[in-house]
C-alpha atoms as a PDB file:
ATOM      1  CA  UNK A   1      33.098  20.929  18.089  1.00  0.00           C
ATOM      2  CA  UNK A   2      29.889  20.604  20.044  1.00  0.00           C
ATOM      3  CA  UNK A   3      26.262  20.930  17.977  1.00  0.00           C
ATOM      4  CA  UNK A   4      23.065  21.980  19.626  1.00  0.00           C
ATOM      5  CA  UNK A   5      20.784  19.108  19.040  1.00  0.00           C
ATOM      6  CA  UNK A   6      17.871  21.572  18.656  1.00  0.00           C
ATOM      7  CA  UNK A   7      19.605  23.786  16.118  1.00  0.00           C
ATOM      8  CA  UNK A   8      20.283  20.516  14.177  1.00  0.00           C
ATOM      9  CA  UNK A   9      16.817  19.166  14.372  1.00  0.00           C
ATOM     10  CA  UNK A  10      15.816  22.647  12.865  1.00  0.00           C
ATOM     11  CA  UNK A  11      18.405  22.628  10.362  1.00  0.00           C
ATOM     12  CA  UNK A  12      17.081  19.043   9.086  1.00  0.00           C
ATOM     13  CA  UNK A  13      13.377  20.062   9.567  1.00  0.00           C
ATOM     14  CA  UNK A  14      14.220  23.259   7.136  1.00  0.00           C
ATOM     15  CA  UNK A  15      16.423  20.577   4.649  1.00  0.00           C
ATOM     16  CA  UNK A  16      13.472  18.125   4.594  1.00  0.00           C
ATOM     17  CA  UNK A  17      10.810  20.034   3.331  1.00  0.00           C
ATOM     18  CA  UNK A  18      13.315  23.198   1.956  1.00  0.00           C
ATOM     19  CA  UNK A  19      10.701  25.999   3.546  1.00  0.00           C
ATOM     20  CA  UNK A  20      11.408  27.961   7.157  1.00  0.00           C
ATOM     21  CA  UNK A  21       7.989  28.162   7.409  1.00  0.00           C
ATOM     22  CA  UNK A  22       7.108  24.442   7.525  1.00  0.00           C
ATOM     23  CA  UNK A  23       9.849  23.635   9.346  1.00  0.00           C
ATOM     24  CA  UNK A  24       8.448  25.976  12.054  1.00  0.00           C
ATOM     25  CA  UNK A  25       4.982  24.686  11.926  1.00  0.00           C
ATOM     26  CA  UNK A  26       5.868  20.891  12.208  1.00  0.00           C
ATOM     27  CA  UNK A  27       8.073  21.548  14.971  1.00  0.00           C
ATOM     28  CA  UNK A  28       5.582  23.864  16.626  1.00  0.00           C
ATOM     29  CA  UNK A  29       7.700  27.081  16.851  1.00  0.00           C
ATOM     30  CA  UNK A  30       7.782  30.403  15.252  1.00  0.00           C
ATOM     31  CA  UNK A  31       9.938  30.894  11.963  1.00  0.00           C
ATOM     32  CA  UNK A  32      12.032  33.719  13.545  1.00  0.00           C
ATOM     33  CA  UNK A  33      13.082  30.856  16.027  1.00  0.00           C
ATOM     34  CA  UNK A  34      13.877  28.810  12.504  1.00  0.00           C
ATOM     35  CA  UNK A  35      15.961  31.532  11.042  1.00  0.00           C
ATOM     36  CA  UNK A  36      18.043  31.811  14.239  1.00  0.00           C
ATOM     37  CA  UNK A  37      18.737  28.547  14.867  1.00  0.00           C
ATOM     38  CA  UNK A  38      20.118  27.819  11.614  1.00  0.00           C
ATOM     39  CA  UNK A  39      21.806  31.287  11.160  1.00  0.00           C
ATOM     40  CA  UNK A  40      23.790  29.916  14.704  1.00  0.00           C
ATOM     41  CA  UNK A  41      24.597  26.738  13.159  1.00  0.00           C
ATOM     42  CA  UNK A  42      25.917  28.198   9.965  1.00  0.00           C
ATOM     43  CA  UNK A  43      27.719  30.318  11.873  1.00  0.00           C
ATOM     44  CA  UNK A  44      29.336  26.870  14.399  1.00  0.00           C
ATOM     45  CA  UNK A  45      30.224  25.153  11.348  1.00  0.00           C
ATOM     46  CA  UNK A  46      31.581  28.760   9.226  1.00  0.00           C
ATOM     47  CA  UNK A  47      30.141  27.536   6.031  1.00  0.00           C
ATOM     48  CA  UNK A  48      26.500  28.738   4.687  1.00  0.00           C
ATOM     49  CA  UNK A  49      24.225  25.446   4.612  1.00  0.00           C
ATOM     50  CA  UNK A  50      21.323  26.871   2.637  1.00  0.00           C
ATOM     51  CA  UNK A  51      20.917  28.946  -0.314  1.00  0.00           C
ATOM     52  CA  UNK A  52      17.830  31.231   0.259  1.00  0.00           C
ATOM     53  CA  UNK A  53      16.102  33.932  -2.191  1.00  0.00           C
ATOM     54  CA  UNK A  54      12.685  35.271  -2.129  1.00  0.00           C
ATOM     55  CA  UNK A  55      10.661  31.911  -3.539  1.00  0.00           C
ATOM     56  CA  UNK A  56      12.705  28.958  -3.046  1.00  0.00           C
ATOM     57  CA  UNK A  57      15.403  27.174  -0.389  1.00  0.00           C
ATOM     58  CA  UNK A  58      18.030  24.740  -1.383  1.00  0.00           C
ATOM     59  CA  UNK A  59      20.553  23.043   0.011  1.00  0.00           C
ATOM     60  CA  UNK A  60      24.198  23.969  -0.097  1.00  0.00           C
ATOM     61  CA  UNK A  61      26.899  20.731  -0.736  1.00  0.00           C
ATOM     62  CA  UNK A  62      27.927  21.597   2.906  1.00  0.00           C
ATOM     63  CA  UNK A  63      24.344  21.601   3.828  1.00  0.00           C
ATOM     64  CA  UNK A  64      23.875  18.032   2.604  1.00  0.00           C
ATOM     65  CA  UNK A  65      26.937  17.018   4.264  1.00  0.00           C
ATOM     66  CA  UNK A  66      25.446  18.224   7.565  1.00  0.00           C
ATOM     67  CA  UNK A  67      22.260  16.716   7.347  1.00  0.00           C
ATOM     68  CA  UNK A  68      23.817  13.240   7.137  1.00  0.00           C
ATOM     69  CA  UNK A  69      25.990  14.159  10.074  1.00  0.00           C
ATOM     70  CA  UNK A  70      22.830  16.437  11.808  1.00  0.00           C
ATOM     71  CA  UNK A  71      20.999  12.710  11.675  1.00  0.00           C
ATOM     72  CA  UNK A  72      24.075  10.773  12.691  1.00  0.00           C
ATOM     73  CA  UNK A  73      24.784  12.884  16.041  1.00  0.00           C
ATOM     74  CA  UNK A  74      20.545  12.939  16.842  1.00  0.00           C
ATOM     75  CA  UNK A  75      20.846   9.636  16.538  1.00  0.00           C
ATOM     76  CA  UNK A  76      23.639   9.129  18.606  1.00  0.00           C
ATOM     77  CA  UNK A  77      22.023  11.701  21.707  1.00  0.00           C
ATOM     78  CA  UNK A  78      19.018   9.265  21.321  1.00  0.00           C
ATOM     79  CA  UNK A  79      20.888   5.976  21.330  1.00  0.00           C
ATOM     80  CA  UNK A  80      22.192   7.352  24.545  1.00  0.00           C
ATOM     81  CA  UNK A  81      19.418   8.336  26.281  1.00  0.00           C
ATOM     82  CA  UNK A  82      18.026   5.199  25.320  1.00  0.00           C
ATOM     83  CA  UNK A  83      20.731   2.766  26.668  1.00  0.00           C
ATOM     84  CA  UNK A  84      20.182   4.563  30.048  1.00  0.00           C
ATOM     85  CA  UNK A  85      16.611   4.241  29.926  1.00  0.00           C
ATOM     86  CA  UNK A  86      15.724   1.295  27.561  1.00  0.00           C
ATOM     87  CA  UNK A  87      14.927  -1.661  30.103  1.00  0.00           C
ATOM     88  CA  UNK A  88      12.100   0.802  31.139  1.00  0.00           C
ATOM     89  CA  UNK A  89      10.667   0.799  27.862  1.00  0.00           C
ATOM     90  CA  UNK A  90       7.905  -2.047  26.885  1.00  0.00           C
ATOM     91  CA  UNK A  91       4.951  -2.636  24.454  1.00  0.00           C
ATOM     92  CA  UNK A  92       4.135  -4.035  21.085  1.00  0.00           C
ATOM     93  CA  UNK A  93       6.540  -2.592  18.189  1.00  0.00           C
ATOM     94  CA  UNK A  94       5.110  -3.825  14.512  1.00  0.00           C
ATOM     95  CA  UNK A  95       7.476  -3.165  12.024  1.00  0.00           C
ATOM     96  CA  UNK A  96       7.330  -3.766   8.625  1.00  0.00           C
ATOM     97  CA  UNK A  97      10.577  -3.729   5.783  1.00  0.00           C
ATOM     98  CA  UNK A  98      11.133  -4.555   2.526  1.00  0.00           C
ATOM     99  CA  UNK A  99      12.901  -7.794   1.722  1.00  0.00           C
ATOM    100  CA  UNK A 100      15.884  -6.443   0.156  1.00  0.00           C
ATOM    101  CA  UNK A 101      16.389  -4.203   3.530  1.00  0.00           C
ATOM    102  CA  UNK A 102      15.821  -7.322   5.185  1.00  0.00           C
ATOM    103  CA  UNK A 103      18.669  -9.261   3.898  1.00  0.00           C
ATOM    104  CA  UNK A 104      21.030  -6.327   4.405  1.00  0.00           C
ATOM    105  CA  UNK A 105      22.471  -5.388   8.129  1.00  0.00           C
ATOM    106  CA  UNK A 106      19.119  -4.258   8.754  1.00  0.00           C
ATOM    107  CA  UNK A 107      18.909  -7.634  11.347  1.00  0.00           C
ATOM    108  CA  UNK A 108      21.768  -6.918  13.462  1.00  0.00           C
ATOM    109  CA  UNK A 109      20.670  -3.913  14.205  1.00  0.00           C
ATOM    110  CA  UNK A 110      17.196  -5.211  15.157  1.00  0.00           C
ATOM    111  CA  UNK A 111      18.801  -8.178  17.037  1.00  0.00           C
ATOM    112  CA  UNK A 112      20.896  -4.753  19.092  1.00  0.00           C
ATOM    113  CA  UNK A 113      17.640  -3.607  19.510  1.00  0.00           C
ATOM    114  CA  UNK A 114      15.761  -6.059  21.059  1.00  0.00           C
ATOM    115  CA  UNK A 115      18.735  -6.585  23.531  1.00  0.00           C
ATOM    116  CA  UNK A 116      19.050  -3.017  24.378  1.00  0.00           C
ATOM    117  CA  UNK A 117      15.156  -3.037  25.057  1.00  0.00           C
ATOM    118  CA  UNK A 118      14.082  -6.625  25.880  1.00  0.00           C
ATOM    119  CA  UNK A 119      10.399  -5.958  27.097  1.00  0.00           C
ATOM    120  CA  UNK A 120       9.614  -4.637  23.720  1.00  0.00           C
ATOM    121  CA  UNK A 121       7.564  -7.117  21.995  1.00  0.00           C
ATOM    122  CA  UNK A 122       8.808  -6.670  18.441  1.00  0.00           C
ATOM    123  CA  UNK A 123       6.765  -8.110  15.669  1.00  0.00           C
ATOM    124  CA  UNK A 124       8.337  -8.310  11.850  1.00  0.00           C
ATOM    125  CA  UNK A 125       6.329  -7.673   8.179  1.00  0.00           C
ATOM    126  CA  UNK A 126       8.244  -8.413   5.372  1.00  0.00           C
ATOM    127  CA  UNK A 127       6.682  -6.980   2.061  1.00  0.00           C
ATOM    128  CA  UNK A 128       6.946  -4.954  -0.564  1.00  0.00           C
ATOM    129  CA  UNK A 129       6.671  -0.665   0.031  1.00  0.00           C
ATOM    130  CA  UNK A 130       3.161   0.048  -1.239  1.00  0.00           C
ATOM    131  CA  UNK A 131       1.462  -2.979   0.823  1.00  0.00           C
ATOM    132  CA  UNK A 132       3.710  -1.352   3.820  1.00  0.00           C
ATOM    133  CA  UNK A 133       2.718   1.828   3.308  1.00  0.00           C
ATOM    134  CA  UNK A 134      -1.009   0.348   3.341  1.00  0.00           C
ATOM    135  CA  UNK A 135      -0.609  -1.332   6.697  1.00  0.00           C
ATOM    136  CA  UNK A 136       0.762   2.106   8.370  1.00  0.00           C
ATOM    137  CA  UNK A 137      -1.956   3.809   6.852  1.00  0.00           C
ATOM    138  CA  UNK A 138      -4.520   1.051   8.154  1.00  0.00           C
ATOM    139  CA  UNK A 139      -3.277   1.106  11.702  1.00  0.00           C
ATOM    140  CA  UNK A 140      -1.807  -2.376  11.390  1.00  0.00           C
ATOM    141  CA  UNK A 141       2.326  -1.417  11.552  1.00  0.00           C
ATOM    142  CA  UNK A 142       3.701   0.905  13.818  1.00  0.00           C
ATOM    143  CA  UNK A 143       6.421   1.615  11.820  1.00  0.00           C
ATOM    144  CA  UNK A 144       7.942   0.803   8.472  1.00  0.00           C
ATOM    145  CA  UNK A 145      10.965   1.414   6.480  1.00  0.00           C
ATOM    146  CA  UNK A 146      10.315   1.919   2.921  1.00  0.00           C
ATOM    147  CA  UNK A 147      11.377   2.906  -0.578  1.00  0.00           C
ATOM    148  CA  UNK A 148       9.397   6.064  -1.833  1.00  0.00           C
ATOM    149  CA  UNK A 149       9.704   8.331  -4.789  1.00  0.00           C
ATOM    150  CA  UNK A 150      10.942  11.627  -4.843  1.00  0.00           C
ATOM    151  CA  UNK A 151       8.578  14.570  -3.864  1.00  0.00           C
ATOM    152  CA  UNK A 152       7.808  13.900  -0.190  1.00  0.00           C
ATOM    153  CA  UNK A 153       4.091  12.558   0.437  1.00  0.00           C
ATOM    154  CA  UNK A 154       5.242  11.031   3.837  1.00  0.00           C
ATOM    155  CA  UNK A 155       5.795  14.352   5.798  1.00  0.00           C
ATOM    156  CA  UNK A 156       5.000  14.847   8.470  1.00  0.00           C
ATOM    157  CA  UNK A 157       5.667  11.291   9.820  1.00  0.00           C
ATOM    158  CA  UNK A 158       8.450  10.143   7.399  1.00  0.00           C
ATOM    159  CA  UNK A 159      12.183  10.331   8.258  1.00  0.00           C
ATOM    160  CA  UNK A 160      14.603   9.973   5.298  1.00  0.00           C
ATOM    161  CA  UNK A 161      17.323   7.792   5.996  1.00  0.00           C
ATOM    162  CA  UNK A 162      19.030   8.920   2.467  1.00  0.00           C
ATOM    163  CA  UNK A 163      18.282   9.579  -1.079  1.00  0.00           C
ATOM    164  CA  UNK A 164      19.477   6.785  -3.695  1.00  0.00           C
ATOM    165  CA  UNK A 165      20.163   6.590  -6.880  1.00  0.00           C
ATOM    166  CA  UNK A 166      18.097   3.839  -8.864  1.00  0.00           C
ATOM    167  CA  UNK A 167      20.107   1.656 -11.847  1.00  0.00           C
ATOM    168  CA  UNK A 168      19.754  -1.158 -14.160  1.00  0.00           C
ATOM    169  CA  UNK A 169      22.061  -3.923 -13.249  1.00  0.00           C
ATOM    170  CA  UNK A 170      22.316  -7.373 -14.597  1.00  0.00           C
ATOM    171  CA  UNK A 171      25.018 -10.181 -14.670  1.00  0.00           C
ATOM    172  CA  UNK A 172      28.010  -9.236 -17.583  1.00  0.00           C
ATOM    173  CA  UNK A 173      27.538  -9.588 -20.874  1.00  0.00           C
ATOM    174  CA  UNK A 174      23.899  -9.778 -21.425  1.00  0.00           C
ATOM    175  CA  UNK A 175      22.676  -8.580 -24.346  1.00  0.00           C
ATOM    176  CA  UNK A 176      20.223  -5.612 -24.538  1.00  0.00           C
ATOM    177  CA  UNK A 177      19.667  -4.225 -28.349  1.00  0.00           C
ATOM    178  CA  UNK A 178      19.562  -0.683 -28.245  1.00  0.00           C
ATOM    179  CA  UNK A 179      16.844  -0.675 -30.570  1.00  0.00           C
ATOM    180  CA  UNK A 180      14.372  -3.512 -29.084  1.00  0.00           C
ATOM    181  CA  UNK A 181      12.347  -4.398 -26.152  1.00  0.00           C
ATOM    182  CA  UNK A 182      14.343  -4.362 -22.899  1.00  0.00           C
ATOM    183  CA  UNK A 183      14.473  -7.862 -20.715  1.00  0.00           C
ATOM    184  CA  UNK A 184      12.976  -6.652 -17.424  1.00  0.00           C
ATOM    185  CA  UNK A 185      12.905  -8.824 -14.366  1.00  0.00           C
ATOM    186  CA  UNK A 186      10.222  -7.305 -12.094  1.00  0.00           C
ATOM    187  CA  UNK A 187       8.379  -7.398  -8.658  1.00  0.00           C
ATOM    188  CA  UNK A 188       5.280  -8.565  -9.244  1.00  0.00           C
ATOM    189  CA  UNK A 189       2.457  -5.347  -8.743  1.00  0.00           C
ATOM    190  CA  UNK A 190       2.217  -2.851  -7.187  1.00  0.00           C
ATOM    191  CA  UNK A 191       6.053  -2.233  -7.683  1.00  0.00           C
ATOM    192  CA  UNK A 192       7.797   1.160  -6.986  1.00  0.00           C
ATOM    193  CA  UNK A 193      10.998  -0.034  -9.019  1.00  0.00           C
ATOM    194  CA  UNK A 194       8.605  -1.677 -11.741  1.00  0.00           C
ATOM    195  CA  UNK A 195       6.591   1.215 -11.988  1.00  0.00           C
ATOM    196  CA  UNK A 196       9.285   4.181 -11.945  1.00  0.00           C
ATOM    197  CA  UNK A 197      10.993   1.388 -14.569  1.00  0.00           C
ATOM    198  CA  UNK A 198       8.374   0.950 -16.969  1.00  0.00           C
ATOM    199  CA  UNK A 199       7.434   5.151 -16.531  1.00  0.00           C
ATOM    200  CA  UNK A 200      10.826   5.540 -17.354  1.00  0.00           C
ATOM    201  CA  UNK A 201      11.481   3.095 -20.454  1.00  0.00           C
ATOM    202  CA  UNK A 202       8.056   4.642 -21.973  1.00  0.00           C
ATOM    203  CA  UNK A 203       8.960   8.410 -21.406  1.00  0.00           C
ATOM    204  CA  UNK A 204      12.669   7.481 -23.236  1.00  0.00           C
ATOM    205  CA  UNK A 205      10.251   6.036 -26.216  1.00  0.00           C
ATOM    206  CA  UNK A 206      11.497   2.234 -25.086  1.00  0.00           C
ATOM    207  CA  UNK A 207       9.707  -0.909 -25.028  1.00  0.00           C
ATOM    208  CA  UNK A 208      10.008  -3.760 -22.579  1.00  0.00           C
ATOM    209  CA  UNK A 209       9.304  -7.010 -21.989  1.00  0.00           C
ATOM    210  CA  UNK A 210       8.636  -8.541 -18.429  1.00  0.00           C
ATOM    211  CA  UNK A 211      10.649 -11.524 -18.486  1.00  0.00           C
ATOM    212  CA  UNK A 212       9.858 -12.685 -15.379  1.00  0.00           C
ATOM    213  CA  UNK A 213       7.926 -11.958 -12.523  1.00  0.00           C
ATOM    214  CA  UNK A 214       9.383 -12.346  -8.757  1.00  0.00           C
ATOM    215  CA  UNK A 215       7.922 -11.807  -5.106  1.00  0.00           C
ATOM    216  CA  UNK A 216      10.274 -11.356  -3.546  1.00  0.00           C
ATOM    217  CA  UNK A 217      14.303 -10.264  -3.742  1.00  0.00           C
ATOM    218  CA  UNK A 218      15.592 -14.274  -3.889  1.00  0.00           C
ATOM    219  CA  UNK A 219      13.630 -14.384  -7.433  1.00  0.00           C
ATOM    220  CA  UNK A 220      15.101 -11.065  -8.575  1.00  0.00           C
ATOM    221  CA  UNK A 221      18.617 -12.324  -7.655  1.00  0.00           C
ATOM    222  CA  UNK A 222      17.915 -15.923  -9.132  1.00  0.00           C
ATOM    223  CA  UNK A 223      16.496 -14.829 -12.372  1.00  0.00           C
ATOM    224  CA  UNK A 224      18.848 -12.044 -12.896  1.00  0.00           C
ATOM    225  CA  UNK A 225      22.110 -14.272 -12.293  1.00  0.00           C
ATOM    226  CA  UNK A 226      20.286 -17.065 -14.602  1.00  0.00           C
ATOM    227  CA  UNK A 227      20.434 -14.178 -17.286  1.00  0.00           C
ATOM    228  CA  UNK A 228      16.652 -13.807 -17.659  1.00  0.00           C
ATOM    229  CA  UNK A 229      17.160 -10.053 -17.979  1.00  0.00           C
ATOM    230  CA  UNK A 230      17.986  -7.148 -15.940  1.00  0.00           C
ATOM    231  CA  UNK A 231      16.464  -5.489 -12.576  1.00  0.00           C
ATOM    232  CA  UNK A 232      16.356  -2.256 -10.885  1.00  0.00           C
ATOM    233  CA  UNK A 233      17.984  -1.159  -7.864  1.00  0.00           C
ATOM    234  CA  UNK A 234      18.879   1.257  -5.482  1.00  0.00           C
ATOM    235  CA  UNK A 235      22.621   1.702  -6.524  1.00  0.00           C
ATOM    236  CA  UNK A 236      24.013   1.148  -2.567  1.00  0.00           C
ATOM    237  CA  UNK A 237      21.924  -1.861  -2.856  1.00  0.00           C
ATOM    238  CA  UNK A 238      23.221  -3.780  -5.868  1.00  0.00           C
ATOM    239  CA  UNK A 239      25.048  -6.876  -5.415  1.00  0.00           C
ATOM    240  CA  UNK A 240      28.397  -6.924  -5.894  1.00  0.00           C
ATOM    241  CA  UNK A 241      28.050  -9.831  -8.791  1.00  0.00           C
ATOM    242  CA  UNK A 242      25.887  -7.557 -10.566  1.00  0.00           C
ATOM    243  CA  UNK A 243      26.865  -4.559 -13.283  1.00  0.00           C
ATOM    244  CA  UNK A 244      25.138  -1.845 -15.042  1.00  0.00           C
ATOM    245  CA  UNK A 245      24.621  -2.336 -18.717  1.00  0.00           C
ATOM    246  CA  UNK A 246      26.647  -0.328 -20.985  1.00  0.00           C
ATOM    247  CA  UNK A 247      25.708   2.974 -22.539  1.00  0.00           C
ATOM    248  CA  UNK A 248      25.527   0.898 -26.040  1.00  0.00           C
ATOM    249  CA  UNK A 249      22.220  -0.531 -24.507  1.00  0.00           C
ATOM    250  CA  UNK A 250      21.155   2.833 -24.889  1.00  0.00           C
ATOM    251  CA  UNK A 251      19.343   2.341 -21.347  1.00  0.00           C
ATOM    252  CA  UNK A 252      17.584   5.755 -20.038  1.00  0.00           C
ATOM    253  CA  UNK A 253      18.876   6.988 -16.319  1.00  0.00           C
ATOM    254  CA  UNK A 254      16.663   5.917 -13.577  1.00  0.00           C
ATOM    255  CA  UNK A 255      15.034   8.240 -10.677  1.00  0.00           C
ATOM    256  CA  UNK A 256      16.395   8.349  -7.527  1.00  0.00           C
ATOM    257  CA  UNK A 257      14.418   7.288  -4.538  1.00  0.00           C
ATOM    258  CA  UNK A 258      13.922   8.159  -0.300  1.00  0.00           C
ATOM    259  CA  UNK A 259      14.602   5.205   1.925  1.00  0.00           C
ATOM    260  CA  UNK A 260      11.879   6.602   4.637  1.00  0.00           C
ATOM    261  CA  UNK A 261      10.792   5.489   7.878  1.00  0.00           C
ATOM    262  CA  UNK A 262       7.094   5.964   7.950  1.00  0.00           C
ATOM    263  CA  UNK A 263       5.767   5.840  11.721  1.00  0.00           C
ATOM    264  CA  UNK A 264       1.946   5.562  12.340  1.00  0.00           C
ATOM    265  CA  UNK A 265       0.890   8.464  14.087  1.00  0.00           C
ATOM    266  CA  UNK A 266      -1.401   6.396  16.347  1.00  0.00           C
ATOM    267  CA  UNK A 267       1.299   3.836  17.539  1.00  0.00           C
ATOM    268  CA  UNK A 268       3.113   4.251  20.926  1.00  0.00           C
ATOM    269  CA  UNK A 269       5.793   6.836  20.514  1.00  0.00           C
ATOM    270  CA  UNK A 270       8.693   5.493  22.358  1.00  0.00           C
ATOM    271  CA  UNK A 271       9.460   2.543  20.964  1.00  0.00           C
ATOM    272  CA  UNK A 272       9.091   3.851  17.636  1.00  0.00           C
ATOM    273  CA  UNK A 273      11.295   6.488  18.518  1.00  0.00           C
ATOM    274  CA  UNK A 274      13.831   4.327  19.660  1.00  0.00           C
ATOM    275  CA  UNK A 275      14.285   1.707  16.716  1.00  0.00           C
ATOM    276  CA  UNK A 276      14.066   4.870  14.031  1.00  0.00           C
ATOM    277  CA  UNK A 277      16.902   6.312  16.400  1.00  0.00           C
ATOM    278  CA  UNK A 278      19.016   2.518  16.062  1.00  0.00           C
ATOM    279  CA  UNK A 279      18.281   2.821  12.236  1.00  0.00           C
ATOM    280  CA  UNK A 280      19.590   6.171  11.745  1.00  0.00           C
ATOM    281  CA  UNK A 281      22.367   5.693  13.977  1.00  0.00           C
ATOM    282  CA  UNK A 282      23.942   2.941  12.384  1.00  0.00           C
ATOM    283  CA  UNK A 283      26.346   4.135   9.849  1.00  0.00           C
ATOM    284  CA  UNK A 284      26.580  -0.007   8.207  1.00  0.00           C
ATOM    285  CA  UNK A 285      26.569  -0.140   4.573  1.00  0.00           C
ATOM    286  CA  UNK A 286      23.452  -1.872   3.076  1.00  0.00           C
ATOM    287  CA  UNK A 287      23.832  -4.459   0.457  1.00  0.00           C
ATOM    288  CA  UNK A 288      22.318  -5.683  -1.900  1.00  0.00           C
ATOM    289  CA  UNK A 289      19.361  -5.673  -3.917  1.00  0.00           C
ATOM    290  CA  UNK A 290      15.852  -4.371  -5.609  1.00  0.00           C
ATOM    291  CA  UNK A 291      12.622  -3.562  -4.568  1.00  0.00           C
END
């Protein structure tokens, strides 16, 4: 069955920011347009994809099945148009990552890139989210893929590649006391996982005790595996070495977090475009690790 890319970039416009009438006003058309283009798609795929009342709009399960496949097919029509039109595409690209993202497949798909559009001068940051989301905001990165807590804050020039789980994870059998200070390995600051860890330890009435401090993932991993403590991370990012303590530890659960492509609003839109579309369009798991 055939989707109409424009109902599907409506449908994930209205599942982004869960309102018809922001979806309508970031993509610059008028909320009856909204209602009809989703009421069509619900009606293509025979299942209702949002639950609607007066106040609020949520997502049904089939709804957040179709916006991973609404963002898979996009992503495919854009991949397309840009293999047919790529060598014509040229200019500076700065993007920036986090260093767990970077050790994931993350490179392939930038080494794809650059041979799909080889008069794009790429240029790579690697660094942590908030000093990423500094250099978008500063004019220095074009684009940047990022972890970022729940609640939006990047509309209207994020794209969520998917929502993740965050976990404690350390190497088996160390020892946590349920009632004592909790052997964190962290990121030096400004964290996100640090932060949202520490938050989270304090709201649960739990101490902890910073163990050792890391700049990048290679620490984490090293002082983690050397049994220094226990780390954060993004669940689909956790080594496979790795396990999450046991409910004995009487750890609290972690927040979940957006993996988000923030583009800079001044940078050339094309080549932008195209490596978000790569990004989203590669269905290759991501492993490991924290941010």
């Amino acid at each position: 069955m055939a989707y109409d890319p424009d109902q599907l970039r409506t449908f994930l416009a209205v599942a982004q920011s869960l309102s018809f009438t922001q979806a309508a006003e970031r993509l610059g058309i008028r909320q009856p347009t909204v209602s009809q283009h989703v009421r069509k798609l619900e009606t293509a795929v025979g299942r209702p994809l949002f639950v609607r009342d007066t106040r609020t709009v949520t997502l049904t399960a089939d709804g957040e099945a179709m916006a991973g496949f609404a963002r898979t097919i996009l992503a495919a029509h854009e991949e397309a148009a840009g293999y047919f039109t790529g060598s014509e595409l040229r200019g500076r690209l700065r993007f920036g990552v986090t260093d767990d993202l970077a050790l994931t497949p993350l490179p392939r798909i930038l080494r794809d890139f650059r041979q799909l559009y080889p008069r794009i001068d790429l240029e790579l940051t690697v660094a942590q989210s908030p000093n990423l989301l500094r250099r978008v905001e500063s004019g220095h990165l074009d684009l940047a893929y990022v972890k970022h807590s729940l609640g939006g804050g990047y509309e209207p020039n994020g794209r969520v590649v998917r929502r993740d789980p965050l976990v404690w994870a350390g190497i088996a059998g160390t020892r946590i006391a349920a009632d004592g200070p909790v052997p964190l390995v962290a990121y030096q600051a400004p964290s996100l996982s640090r932060s949202l860890g520490v938050q989270t330890l304090e709201q649960a009435g739990r101490s902890c005790r910073i163990t050792c401090i890391v700049r990048g993932v290679n620490g984490v991993l090293a002082a983690v595996r050397a049994g220094l403590g226990i780390a954060i991370f993004a669940r689909s990012l956790m080594p496979a070495d790795l396990v999450e303590p046991p409910p004995s530890a009487g750890l609290p659960e972690l927040p979940a977090i957006d993996l988000v492509l923030i583009t800079n609003p001044r940078a050339a839109k094309e080549p932008a475009e195209a490596l978000t579309a790569a990004i989203l369009g590669s269905n290759a798991p991501l492993k490991p690790a924290a941010d």
